[in-house]
N, C-alpha and C. Protein backbone atom coordinates (compact mmCIF):
# COMPACT_ATOMS: atom_id res chain seq x y z
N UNK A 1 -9.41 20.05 18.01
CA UNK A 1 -9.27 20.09 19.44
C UNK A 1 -7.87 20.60 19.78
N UNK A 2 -7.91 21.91 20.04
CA UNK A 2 -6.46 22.37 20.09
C UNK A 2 -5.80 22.10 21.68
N UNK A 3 -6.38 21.42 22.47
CA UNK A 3 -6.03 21.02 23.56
C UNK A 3 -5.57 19.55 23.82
N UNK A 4 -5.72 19.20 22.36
CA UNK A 4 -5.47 17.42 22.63
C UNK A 4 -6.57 16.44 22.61
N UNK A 5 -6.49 15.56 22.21
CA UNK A 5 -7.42 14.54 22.70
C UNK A 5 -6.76 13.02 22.20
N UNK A 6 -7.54 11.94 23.26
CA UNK A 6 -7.43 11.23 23.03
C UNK A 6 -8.38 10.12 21.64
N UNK A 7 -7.93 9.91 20.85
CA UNK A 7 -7.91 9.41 19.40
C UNK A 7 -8.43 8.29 19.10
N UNK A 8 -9.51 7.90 18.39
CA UNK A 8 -9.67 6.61 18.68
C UNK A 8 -9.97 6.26 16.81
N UNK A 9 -9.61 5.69 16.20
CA UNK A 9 -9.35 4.91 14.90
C UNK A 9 -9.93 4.20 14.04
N UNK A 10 -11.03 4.36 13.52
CA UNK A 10 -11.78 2.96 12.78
C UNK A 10 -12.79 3.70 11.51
N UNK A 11 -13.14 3.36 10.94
CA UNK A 11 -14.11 3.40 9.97
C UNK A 11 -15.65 3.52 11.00
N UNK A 12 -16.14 2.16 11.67
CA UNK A 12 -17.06 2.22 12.69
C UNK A 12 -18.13 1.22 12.55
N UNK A 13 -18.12 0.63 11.48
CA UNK A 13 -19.08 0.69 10.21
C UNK A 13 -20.30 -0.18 11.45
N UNK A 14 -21.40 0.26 11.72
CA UNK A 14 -22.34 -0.69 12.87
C UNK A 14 -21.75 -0.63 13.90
N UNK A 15 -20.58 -0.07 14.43
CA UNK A 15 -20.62 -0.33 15.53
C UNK A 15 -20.81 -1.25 16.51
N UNK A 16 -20.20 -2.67 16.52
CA UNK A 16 -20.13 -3.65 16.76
C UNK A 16 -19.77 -3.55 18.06
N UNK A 17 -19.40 -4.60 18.27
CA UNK A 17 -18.64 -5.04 20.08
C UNK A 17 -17.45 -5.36 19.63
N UNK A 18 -16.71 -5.25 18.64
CA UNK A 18 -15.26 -4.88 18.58
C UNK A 18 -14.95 -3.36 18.42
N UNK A 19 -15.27 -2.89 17.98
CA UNK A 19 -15.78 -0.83 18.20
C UNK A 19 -15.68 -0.65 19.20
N UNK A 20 -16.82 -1.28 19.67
CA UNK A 20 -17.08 -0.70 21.59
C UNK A 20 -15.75 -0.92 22.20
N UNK A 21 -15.55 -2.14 22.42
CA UNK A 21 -14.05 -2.59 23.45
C UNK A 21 -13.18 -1.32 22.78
N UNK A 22 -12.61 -1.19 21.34
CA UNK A 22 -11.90 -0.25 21.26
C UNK A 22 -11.92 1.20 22.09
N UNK A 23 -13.53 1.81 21.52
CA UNK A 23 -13.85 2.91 22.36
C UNK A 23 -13.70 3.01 24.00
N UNK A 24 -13.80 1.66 24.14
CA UNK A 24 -14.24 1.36 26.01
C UNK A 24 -12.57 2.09 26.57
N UNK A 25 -11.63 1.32 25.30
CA UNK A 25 -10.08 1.44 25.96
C UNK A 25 -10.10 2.73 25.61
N UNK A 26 -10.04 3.25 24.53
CA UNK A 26 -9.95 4.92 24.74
C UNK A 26 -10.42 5.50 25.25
N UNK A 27 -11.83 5.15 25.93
CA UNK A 27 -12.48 5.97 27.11
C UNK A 27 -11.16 6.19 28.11
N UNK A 28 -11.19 4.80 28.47
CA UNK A 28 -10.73 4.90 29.86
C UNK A 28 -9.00 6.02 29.82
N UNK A 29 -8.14 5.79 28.91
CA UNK A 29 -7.16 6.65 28.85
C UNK A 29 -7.46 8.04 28.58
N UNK A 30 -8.82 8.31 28.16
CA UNK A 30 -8.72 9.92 27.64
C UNK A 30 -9.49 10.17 29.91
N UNK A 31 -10.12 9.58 30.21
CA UNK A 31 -10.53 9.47 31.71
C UNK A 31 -8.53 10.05 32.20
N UNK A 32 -7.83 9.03 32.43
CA UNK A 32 -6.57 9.03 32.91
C UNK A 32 -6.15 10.56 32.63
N UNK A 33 -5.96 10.47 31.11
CA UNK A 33 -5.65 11.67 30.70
C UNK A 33 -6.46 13.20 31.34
N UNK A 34 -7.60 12.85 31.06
CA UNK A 34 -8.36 14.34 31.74
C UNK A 34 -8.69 14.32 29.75
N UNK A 35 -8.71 14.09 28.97
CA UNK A 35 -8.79 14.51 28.15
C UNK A 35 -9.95 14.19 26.80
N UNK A 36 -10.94 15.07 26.11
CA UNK A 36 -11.43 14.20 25.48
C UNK A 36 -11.31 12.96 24.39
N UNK A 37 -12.18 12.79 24.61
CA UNK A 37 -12.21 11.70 23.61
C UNK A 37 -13.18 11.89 22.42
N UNK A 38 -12.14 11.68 21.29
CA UNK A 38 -12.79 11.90 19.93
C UNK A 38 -12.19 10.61 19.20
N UNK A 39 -13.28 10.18 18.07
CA UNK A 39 -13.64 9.20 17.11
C UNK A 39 -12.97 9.56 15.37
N UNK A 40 -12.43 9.10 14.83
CA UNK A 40 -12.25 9.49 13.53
C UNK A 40 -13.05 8.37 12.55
N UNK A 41 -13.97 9.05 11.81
CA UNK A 41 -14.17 8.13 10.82
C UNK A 41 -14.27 9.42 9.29
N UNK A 42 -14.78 8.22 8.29
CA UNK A 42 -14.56 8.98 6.96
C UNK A 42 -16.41 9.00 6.59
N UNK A 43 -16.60 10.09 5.71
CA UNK A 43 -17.68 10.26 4.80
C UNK A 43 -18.86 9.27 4.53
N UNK A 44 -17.60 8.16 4.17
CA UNK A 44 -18.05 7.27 3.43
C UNK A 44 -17.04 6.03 3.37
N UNK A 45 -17.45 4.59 3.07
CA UNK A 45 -16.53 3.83 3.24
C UNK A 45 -15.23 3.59 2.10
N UNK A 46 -13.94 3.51 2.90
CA UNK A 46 -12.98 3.61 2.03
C UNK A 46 -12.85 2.40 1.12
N UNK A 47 -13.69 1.43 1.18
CA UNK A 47 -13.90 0.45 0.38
C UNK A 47 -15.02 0.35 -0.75
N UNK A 48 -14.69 0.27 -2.15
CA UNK A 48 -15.53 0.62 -2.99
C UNK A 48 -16.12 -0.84 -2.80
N UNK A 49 -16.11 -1.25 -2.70
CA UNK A 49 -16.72 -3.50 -2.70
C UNK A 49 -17.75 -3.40 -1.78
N UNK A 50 -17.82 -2.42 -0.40
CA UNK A 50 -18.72 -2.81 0.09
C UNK A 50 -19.60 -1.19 0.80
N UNK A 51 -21.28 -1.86 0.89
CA UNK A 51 -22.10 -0.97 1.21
C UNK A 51 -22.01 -0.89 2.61
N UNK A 52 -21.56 0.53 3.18
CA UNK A 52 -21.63 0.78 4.49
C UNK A 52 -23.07 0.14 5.64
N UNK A 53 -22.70 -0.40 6.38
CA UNK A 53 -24.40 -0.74 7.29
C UNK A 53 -24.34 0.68 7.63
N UNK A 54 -23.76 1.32 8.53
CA UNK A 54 -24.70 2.59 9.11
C UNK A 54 -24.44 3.95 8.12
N UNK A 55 -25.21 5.06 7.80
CA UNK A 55 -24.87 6.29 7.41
C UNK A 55 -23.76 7.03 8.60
N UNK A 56 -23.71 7.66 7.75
CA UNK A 56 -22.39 8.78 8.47
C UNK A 56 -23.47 9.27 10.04
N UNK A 57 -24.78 9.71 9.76
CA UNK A 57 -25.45 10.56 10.71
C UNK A 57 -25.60 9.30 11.82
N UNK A 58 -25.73 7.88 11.07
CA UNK A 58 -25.55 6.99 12.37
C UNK A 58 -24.73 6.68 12.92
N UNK A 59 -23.05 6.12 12.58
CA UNK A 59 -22.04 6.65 13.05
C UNK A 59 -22.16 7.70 14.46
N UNK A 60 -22.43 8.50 14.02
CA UNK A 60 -21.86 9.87 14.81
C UNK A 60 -22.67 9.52 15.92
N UNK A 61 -23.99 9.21 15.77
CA UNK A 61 -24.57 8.63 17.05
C UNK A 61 -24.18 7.42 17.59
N UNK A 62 -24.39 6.83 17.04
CA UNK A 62 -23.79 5.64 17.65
C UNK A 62 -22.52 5.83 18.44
N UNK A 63 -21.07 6.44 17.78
CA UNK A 63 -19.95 6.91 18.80
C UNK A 63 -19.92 7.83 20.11
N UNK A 64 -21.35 8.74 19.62
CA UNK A 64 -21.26 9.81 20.96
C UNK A 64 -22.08 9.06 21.81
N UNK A 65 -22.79 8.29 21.46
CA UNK A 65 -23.62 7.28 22.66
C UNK A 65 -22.64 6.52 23.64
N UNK A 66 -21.60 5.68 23.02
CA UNK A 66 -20.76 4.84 23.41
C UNK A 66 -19.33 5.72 24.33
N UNK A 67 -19.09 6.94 24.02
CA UNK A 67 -18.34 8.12 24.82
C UNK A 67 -17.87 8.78 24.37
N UNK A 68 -18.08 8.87 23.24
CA UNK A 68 -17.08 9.89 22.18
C UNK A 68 -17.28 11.35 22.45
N UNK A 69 -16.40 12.24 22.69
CA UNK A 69 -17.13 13.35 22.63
C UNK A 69 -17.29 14.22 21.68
N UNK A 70 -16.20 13.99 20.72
CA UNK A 70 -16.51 14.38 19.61
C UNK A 70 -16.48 13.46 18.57
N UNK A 71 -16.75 13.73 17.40
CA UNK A 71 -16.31 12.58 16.15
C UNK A 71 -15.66 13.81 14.63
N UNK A 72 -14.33 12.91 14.71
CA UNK A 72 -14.33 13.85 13.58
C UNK A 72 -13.97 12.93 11.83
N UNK A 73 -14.71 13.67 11.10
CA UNK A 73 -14.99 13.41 10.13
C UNK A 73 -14.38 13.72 8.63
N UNK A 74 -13.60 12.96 8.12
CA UNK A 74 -12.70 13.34 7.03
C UNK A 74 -13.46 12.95 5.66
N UNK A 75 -13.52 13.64 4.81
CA UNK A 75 -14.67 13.10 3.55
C UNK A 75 -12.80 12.36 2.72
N UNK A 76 -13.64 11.20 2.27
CA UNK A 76 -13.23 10.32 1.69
C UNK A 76 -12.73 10.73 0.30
N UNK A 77 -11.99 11.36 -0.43
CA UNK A 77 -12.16 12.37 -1.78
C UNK A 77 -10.87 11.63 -2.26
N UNK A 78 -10.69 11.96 -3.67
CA UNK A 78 -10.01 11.19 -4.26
C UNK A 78 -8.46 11.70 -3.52
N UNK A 79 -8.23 13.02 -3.14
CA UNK A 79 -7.28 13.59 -2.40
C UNK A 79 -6.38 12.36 -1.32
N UNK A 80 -7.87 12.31 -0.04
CA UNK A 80 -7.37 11.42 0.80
C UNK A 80 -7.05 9.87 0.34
N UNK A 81 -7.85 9.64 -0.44
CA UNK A 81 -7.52 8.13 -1.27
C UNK A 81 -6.31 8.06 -0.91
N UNK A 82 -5.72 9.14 -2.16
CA UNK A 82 -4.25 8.96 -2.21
C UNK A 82 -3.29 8.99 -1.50
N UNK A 83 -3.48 9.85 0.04
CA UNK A 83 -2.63 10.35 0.97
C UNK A 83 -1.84 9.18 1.31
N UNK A 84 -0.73 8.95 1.69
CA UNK A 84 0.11 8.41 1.88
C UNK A 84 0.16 8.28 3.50
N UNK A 85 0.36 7.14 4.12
CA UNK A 85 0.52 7.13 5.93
C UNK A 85 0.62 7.92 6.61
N UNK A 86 2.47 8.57 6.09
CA UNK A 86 2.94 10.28 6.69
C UNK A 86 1.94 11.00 6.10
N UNK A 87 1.71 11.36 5.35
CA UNK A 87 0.36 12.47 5.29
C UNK A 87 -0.49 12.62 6.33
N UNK A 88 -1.55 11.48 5.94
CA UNK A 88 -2.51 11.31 7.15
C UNK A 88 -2.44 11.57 8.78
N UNK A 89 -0.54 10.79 8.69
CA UNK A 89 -0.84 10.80 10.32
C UNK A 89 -0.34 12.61 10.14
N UNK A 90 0.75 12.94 9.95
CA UNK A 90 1.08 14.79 10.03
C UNK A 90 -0.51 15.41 9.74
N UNK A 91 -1.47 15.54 8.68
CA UNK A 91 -1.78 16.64 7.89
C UNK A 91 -3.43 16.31 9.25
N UNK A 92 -4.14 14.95 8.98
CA UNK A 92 -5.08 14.51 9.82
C UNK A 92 -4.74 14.50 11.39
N UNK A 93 -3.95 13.73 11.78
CA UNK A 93 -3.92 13.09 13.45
C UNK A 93 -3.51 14.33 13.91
N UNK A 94 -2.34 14.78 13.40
CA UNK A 94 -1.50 15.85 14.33
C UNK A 94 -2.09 17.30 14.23
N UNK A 95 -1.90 17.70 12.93
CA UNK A 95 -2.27 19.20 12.75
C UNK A 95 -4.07 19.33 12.93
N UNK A 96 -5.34 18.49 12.13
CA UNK A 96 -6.22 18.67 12.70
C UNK A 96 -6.94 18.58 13.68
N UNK A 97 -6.44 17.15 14.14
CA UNK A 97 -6.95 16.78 15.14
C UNK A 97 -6.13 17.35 16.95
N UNK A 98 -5.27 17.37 16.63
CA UNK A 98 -3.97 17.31 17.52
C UNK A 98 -4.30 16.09 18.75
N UNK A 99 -4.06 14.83 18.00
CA UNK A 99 -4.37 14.09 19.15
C UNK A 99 -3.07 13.97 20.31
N UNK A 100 -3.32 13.23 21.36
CA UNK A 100 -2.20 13.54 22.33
C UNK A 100 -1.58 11.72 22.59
N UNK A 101 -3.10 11.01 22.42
CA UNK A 101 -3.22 9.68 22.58
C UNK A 101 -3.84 9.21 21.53
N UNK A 102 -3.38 7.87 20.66
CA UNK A 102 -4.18 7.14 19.70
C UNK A 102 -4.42 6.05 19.97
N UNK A 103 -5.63 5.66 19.68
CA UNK A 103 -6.29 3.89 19.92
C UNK A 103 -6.66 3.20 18.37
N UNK A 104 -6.02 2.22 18.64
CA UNK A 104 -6.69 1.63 17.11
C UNK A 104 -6.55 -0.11 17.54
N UNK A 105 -7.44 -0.74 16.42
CA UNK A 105 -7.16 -2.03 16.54
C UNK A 105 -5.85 -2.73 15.54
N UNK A 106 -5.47 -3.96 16.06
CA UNK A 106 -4.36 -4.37 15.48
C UNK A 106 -4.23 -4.65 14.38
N UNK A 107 -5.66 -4.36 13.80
CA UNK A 107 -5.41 -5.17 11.76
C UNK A 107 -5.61 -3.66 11.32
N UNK A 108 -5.57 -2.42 12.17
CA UNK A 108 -5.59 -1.26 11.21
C UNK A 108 -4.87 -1.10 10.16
N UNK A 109 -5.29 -0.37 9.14
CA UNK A 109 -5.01 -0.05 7.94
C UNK A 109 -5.02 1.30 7.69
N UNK A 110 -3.81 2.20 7.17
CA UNK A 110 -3.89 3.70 6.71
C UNK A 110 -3.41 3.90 5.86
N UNK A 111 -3.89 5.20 5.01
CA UNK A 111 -3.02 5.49 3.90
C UNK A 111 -3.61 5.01 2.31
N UNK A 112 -2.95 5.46 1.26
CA UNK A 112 -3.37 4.72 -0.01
C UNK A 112 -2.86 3.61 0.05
N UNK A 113 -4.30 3.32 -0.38
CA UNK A 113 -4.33 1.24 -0.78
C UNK A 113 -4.32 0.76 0.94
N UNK A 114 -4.53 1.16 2.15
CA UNK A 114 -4.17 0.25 2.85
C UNK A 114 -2.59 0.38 3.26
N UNK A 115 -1.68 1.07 2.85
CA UNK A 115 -0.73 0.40 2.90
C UNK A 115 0.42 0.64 4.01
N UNK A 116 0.00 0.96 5.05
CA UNK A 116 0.47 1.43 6.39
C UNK A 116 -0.63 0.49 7.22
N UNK A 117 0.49 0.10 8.24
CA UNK A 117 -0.54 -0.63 9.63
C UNK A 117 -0.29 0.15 10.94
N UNK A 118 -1.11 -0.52 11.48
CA UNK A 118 -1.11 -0.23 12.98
C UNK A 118 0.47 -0.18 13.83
N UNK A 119 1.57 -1.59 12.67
CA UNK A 119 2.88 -1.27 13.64
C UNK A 119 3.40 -0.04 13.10
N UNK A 120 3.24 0.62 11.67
CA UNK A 120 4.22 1.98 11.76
C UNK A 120 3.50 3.39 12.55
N UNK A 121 1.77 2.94 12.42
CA UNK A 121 1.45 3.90 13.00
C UNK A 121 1.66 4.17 15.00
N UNK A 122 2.33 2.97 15.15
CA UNK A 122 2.92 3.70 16.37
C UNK A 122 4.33 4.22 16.27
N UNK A 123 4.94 3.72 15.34
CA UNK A 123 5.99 4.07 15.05
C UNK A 123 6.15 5.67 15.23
N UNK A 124 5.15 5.96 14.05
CA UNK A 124 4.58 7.75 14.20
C UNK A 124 4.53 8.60 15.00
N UNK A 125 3.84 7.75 15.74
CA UNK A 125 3.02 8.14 17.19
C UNK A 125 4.83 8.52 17.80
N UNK A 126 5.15 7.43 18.17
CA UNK A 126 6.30 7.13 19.29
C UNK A 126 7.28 8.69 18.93
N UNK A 127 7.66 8.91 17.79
CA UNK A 127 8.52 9.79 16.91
C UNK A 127 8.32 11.36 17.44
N UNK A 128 6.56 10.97 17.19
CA UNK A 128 6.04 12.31 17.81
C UNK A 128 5.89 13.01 18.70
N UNK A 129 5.82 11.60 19.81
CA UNK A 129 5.45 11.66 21.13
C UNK A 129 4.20 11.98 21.34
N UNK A 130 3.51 11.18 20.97
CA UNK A 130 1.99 10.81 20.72
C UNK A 130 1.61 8.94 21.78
N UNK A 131 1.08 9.27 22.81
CA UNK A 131 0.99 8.00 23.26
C UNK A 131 0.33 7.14 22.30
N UNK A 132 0.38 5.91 22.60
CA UNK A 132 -0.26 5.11 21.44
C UNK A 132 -0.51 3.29 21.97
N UNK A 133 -1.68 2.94 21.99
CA UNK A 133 -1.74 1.86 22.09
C UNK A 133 -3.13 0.70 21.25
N UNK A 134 -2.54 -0.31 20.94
CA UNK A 134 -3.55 -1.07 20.10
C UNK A 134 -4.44 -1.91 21.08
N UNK A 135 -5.58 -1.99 20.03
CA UNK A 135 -6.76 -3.13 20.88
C UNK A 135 -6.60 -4.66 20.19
N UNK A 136 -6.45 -5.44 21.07
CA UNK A 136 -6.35 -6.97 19.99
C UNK A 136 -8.04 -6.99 19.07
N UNK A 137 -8.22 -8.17 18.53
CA UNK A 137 -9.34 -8.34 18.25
C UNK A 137 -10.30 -9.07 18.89
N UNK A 138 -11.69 -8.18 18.68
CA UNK A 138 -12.70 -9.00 19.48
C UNK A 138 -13.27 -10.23 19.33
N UNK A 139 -13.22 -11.03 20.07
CA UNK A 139 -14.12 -12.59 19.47
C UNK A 139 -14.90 -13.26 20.43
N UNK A 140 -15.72 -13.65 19.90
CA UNK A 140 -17.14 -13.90 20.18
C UNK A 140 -17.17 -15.68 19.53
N UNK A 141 -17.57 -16.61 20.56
CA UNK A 141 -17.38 -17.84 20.36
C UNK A 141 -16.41 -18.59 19.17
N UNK A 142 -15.25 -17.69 19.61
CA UNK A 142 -13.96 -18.43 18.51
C UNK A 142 -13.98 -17.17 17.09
N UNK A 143 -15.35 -16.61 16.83
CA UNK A 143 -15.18 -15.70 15.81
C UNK A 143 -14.65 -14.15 16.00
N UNK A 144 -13.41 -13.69 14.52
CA UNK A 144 -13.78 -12.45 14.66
C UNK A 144 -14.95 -11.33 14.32
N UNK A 145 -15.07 -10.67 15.36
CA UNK A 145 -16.10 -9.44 15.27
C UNK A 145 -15.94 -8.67 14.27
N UNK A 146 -16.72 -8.45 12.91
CA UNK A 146 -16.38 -7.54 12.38
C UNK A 146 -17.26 -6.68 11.83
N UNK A 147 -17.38 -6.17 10.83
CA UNK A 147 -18.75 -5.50 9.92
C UNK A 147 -18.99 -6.67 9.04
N UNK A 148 -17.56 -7.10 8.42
CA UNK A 148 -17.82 -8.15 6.96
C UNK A 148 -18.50 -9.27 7.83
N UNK A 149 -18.34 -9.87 9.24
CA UNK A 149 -19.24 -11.07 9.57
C UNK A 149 -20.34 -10.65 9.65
N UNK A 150 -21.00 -9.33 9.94
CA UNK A 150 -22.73 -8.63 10.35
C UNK A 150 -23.21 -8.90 8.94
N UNK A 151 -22.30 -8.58 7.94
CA UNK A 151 -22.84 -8.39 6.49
C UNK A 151 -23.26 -9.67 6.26
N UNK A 152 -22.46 -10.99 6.74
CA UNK A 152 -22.26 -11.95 6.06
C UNK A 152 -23.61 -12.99 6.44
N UNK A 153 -23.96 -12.90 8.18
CA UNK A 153 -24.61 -13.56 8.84
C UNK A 153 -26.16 -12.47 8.42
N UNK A 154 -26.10 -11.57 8.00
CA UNK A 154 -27.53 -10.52 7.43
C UNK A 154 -27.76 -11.56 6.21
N UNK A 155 -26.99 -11.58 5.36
CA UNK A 155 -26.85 -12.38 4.18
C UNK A 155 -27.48 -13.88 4.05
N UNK A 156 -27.12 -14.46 4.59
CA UNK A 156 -27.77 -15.87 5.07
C UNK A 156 -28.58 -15.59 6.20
N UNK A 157 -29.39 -14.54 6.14
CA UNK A 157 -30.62 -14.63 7.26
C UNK A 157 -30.90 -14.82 8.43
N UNK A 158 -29.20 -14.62 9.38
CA UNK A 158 -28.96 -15.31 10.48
C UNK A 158 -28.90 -13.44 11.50
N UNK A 159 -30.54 -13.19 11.87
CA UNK A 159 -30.49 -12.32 12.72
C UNK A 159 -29.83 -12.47 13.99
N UNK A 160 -29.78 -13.20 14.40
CA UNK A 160 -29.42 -13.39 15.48
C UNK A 160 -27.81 -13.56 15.80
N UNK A 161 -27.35 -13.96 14.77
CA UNK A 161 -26.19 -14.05 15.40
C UNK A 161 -25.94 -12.48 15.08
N UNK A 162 -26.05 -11.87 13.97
CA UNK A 162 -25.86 -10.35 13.68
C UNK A 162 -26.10 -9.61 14.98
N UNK A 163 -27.02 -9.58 15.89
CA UNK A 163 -27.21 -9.19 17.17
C UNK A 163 -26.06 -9.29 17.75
N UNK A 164 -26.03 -10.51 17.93
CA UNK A 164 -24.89 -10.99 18.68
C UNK A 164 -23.72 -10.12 18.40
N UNK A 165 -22.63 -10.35 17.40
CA UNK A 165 -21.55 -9.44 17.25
C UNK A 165 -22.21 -7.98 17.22
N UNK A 166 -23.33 -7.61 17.19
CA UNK A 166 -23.73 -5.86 17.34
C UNK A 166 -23.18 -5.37 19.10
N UNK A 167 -24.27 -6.38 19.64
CA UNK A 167 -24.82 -6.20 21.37
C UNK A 167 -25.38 -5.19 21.43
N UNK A 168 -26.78 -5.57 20.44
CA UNK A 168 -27.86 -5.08 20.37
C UNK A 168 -28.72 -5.34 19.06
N UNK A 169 -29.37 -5.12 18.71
CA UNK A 169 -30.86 -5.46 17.78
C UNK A 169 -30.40 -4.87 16.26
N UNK A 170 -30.60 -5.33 15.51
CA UNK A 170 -30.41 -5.26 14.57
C UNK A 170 -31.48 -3.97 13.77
N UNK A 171 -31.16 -3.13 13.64
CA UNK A 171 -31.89 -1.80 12.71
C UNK A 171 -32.77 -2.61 11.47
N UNK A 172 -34.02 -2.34 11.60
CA UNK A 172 -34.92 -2.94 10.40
C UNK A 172 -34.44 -2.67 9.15
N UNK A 173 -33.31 -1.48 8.70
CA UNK A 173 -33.50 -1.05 7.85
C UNK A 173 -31.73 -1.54 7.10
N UNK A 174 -31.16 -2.15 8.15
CA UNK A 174 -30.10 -3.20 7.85
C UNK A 174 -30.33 -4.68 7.15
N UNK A 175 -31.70 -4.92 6.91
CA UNK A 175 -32.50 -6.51 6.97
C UNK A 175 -31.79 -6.79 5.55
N UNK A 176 -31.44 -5.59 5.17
CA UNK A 176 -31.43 -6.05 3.41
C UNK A 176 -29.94 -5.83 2.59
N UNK A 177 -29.29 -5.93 3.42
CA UNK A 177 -27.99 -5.74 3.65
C UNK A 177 -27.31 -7.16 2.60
N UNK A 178 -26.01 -6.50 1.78
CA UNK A 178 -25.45 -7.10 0.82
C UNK A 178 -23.93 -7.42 1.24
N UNK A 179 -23.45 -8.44 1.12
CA UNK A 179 -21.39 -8.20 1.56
C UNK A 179 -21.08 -7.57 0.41
């Protein structure tokens, strides 16, 4: 997007109601902005421990449903593994993407191993002059919202609450879902 856009941060994995609120806040600033709004996720999950709930092709729907207008997509390769924070944010955020605004939540994680958060990545941002702001976390009767709780409550057979942190129905084809 050589015009900018506003940035929004996550893996995605189901698309939960901590996703959404994120997306909801980057809606509304890429709105302010005039500017779109695009999604970053990866290939595939950057965690070898666990099986993604949605495919990449669901992802992409799922984000352009919720307002994304675009989604862009970095394949997960042993390359990016390794990339280092500054990498990612220069070689990904800036030069491919050229975001103008970034959204992420507060337990973000970038880089190899994890090893950059959400406070240097505003740091980045700020340096660059990249607006930048975080989403707290979502919770839902005292719990956090996450993928690992959808996995966990699929696991012990508890559809319903899985709904619940979705805010919406659970995909038949999630039923068999492992943490």
């Amino acid at each position: 997007m050589q015009e900018g856009c506003v940035l929004c941060l996550g893996f995605f994995d189901g698309l939960h109601l901590g996703h959404q609120a994120l997306l909801n806040a980057g809606l509304k600033t890429a709105k302010k902005m005039r500017l779109p709004l695009c999604a970053h996720t990866f290939d595939r999950s950057p965690s070898p421990f666990k099986r993604a709930l949605t495919s990449l092709e669901e992802r992409e729907g799922l984000l352009k449903s919720c307002g994304a207008d675009c989604v862009h997509v970095t394949a997960f390769d042993e390359d990016t593994r390794c990339m280092t924070g500054e990498d990612f944010f220069q070689k990904v955020i800036v030069e491919k993407i050229h975001a103008r605004y970034v959204v992420c939540g507060r337990d973000h994680r970038f880089g190899h191993k994890g090893g950059w958060d959400a406070e240097a990545l505003e740091k980045m941002c700020r340096e660059a002059g990249i607006g930048f702001e975080t989403v707290p976390a979502f919770c839902l009767d005292g719990e956090k919202v996450s993928s690992t709780a959808i996995r966990k409550a699929l696991q012990e057979g508890n559809e319903e609450k899985a709904e619940k942190l979705l805010g919406r129905k659970v995909p038949a084809h999630w039923k068999q879902v492992t943490i």
